[in-house]
Protein backbone atom coordinates (compact mmCIF):
# COMPACT_ATOMS: atom_id res chain seq x y z
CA UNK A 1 0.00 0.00 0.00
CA UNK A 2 1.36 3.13 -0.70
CA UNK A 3 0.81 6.28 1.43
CA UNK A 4 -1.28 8.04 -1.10
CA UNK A 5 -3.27 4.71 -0.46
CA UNK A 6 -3.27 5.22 3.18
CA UNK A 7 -4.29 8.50 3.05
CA UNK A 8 -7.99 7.62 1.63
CA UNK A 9 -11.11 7.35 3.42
CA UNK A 10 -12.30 4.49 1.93
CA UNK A 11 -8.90 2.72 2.14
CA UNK A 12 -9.11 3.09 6.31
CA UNK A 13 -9.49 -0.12 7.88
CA UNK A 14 -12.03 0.28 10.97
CA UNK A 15 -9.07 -0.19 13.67
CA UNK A 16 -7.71 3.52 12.73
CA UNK A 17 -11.11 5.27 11.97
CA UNK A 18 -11.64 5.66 15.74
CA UNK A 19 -8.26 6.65 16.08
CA UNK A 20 -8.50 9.66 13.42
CA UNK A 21 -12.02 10.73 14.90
CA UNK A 22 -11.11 10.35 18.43
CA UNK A 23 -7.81 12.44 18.60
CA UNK A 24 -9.81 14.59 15.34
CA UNK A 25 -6.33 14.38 13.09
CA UNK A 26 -6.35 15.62 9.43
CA UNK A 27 -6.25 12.64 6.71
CA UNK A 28 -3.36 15.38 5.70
CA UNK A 29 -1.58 15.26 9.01
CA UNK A 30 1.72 13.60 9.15
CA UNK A 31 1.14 12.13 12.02
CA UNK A 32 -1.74 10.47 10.25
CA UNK A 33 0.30 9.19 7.59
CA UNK A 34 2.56 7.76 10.58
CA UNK A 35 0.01 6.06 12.38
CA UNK A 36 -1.46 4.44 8.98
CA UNK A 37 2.28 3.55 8.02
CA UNK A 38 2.75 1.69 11.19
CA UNK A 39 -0.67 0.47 11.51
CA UNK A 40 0.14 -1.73 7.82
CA UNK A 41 3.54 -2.59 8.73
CA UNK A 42 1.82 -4.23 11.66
CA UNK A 43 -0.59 -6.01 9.42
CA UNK A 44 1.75 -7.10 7.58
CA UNK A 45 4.36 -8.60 9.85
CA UNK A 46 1.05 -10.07 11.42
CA UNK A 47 0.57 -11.74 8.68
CA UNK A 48 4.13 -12.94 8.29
CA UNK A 49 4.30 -13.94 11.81
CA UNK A 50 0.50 -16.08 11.10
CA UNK A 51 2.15 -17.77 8.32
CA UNK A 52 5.09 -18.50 10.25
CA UNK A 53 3.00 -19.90 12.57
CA UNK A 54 1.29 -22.41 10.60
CA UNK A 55 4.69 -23.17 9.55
CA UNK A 56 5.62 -24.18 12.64
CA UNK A 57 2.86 -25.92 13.09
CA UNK A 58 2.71 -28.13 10.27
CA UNK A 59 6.14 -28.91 11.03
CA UNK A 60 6.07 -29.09 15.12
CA UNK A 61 2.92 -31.71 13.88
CA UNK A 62 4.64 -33.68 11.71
CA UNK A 63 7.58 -33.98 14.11
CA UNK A 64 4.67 -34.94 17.17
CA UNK A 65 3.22 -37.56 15.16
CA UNK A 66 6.70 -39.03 14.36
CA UNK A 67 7.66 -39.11 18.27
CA UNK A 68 4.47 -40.66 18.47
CA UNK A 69 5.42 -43.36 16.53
CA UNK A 70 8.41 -43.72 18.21
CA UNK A 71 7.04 -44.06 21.45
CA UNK A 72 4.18 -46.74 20.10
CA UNK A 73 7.57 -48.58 18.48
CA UNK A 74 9.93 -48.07 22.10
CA UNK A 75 6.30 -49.92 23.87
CA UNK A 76 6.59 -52.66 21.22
CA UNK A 77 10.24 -53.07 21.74
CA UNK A 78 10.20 -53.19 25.48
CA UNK A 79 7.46 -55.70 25.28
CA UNK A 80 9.42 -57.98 22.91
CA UNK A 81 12.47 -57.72 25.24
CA UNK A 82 10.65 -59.04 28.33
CA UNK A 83 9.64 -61.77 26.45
CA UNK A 84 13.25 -62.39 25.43
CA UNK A 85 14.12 -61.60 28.87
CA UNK A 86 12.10 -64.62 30.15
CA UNK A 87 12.79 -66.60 27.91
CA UNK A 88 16.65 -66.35 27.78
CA UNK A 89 15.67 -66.72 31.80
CA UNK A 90 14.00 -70.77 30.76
CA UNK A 91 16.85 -71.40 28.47
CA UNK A 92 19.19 -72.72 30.81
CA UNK A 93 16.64 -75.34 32.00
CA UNK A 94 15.02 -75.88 28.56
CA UNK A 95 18.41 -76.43 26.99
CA UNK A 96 18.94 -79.00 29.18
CA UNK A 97 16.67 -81.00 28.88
CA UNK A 98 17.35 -80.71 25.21
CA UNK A 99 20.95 -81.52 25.60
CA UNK A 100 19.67 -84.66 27.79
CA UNK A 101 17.11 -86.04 24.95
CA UNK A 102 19.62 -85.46 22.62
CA UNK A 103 22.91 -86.99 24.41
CA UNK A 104 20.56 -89.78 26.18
CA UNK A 105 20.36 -91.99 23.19
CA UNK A 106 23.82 -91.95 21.89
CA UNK A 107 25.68 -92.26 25.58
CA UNK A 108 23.18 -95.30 26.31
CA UNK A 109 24.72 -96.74 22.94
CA UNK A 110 28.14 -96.31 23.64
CA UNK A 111 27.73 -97.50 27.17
CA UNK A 112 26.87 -100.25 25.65
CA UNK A 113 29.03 -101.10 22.93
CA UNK A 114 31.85 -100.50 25.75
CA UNK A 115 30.19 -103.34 27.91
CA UNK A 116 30.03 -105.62 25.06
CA UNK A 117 33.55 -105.25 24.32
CA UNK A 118 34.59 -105.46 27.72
CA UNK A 119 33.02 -108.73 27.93
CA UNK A 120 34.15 -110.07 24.59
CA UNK A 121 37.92 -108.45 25.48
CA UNK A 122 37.86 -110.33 28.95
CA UNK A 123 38.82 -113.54 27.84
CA UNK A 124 41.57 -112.18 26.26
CA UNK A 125 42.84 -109.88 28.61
CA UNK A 126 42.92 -112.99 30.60
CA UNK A 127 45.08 -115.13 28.62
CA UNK A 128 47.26 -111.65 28.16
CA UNK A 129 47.78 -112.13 31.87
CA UNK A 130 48.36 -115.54 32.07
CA UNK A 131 50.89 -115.08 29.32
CA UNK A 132 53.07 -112.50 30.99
CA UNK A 133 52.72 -114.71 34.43
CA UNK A 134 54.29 -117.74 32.39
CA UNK A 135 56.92 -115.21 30.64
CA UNK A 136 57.73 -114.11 34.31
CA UNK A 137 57.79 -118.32 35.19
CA UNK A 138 59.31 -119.45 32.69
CA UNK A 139 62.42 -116.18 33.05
CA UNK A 140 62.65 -117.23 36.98
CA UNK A 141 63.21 -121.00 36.13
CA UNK A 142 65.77 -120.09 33.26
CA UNK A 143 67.56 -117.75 36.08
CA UNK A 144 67.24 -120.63 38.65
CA UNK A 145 68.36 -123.67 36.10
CA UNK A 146 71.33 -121.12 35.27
CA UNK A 147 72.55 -120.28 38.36
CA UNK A 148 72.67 -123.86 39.28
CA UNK A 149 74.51 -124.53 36.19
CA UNK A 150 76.63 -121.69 36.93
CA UNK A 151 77.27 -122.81 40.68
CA UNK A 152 77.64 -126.56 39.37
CA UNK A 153 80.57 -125.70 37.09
CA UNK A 154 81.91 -123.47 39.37
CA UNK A 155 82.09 -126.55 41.77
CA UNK A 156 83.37 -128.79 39.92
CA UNK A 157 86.30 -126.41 38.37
């Protein structure tokens, strides 16, 4: 708006009409001209400050509705790790019972198989140690039958 603008009757808004009436000033005034200068650079940095505003809204909104949705997906999370927290709180017992039907089975078997062997082994561990008992019998009557011999020749030289 220009002052020229300003400076009309019919351009007045109805916020300075009462002001030009009460304190009687003259459209021509330059105090008049003043006060309708400052009245539309109040308007307009109204306006500027209304569209800032919404601005600020639409973006302070869009940032609420993300923390939001952070906050539903945080109450998700924590719900998911107390159920993990539980459960990693059974896992020691429900692995081992796991590991026990699992290892059951296979330990039986080998048990097993090593009791078989031991009894099909025993017989010959046996005869092992009746072996090395004749070895040891048969090295203490060679010593003996030798030592005579020795002590027979040494008599008779």
């Amino acid at each position: 708006m220009t002052p020229e603008e300003l400076l009309q009757a019919e351009n007045l808004p109805p916020e300075l009409e009462w002001v030009a009436t009460h304190h009687r000033l003259n459209p021509d005034d330059p105090v008049y001209l003043l006060i309708a200068w400052h009245w539309h650079r109040v308007k307009s940095s109204e306006d500027t400050l209304q569209a800032a505003i919404v601005e600020l809204k639409t973006a302070l909104d869009a940032r609420i509705e993300a923390l939001a949705d952070a906050a539903d997906a945080i109450a998700g999370v924590n719900a998911v790790l107390t159920e993990v927290r539980q459960e990693m709180a059974n896992r020691p017992a429900v692995l081992g019972k796991e590991l026990e039907n699992q290892l059951r089975q296979p330990v039986t078997d080998a048990v097993a198989q090593l009791k078989a062997m031991e009894q099909s082994l025993g017989p010959v561990a046996r005869s092992f140690r009746i072996v090395r008992h004749r070895e040891l019998l048969a090295a203490l009557l060679t010593g003996a039958a030798l030592g005579a011999l020795g002590a027979m020749i040494l008599v008779k030289s």
